[in-house]
Protein backbone atom coordinates (compact mmCIF):
# COMPACT_ATOMS: atom_id res chain seq x y z
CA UNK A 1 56.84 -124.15 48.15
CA UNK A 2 58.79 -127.41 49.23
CA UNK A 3 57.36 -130.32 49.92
CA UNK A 4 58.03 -132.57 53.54
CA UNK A 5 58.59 -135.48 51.76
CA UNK A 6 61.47 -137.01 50.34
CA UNK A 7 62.05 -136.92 46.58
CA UNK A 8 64.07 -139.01 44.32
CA UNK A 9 66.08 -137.02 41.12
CA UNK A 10 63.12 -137.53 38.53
CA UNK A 11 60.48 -135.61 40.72
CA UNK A 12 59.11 -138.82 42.53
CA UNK A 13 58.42 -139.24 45.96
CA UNK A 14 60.43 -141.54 47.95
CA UNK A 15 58.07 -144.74 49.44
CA UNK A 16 59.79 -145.63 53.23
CA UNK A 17 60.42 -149.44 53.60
CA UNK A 18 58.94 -150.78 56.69
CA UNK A 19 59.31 -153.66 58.71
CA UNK A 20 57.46 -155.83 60.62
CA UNK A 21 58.33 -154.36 64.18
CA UNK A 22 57.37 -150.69 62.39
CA UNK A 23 53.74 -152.22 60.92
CA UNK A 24 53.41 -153.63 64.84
CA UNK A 25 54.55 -150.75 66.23
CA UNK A 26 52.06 -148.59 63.78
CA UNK A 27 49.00 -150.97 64.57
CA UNK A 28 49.69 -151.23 68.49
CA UNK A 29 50.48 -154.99 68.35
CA UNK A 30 52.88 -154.75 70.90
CA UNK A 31 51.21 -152.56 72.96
CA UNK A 32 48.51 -155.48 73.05
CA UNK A 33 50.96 -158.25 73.89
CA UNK A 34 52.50 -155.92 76.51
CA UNK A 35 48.62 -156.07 78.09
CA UNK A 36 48.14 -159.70 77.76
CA UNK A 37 51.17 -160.64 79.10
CA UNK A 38 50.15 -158.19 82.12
CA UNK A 39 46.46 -160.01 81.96
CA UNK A 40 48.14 -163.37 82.33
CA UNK A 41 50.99 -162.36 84.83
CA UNK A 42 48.02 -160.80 87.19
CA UNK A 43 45.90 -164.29 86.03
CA UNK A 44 48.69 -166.85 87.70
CA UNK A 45 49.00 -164.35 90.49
CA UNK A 46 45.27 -164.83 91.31
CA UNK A 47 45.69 -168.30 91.04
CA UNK A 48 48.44 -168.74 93.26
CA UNK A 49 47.03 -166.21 95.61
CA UNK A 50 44.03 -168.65 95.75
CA UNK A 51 46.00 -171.43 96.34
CA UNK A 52 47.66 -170.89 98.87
CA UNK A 53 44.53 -169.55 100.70
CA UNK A 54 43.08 -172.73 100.40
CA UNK A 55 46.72 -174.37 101.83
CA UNK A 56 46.72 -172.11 104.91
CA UNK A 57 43.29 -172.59 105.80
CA UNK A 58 43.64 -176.00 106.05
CA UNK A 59 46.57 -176.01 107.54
CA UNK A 60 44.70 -173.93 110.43
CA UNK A 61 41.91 -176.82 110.35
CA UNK A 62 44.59 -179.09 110.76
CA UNK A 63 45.84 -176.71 113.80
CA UNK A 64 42.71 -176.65 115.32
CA UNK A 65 42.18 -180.63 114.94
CA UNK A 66 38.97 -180.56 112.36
CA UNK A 67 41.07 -181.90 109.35
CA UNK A 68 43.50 -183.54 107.48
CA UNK A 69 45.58 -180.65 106.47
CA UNK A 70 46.84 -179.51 103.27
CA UNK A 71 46.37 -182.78 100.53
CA UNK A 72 49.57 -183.54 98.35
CA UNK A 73 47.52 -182.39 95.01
CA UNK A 74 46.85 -178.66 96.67
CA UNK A 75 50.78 -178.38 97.72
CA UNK A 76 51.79 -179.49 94.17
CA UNK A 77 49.68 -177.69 92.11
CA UNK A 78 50.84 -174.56 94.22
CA UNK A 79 54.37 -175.21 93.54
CA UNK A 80 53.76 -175.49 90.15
CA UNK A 81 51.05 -171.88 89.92
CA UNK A 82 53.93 -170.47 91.47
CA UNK A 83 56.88 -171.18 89.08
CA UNK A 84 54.60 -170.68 86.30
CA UNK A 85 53.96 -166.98 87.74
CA UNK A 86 57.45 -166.24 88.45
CA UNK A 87 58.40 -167.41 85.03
CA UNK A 88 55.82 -165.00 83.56
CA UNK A 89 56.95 -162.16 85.59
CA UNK A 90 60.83 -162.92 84.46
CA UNK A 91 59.82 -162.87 80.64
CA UNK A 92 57.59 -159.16 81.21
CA UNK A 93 60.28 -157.69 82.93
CA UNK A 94 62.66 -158.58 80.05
CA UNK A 95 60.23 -157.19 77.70
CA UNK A 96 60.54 -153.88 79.76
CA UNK A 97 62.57 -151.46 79.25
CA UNK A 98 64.94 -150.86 81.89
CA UNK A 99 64.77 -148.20 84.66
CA UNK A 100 67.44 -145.39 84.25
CA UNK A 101 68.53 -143.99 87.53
CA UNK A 102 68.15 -140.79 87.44
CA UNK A 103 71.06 -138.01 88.41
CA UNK A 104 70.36 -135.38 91.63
């Protein structure tokens, strides 16, 4: 009868040295930073989303004469929802792995 694990000379088994990544990769940490980084991505989407609902309906009000229009504060927090989103979505698709095209 053998045994699976690795043995040193003397009859002791061998202990495998792990590293960080392997004790996060063991516990699921980076499954769960994969997930929020999805949860915040999908977050600043919303926001934006939100946003610029709020910009085109007043820009329609503005259209249709019953209002000012869009204020300064709306356009600029918009422009800034939306870098901060596409900055999010650049650092999770550099934490993916890439796509391998596939041979016919």
């Amino acid at each position: 009868m053998t045994s699976s694990s690795p043995r040193h000379v003397d009859g002791t088994s061998r202990q495998a040295e792990w590293s960080p990544l392997d004790a996060q990769r063991s516990t699921g940490a980076i499954r769960t930073r994969e997930v929020e980084m999805r949860e915040s991505l999908a977050a600043a989407a919303r926001e934006r989303a939100e946003l610029q609902s709020r910009i085109v309906r007043a820009f329609r009000d503005h259209l249709d004469g019953d209002g000012p229009g869009p204020s300064e504060q709306d356009l600029m927090l918009f422009a800034q929802t939306a870098v901060k989103e596409w900055r999010l979505a650049s650092r999770f698709a550099a934490t993916r792995p890439p796509l391998v095209a596939r041979r016919r």
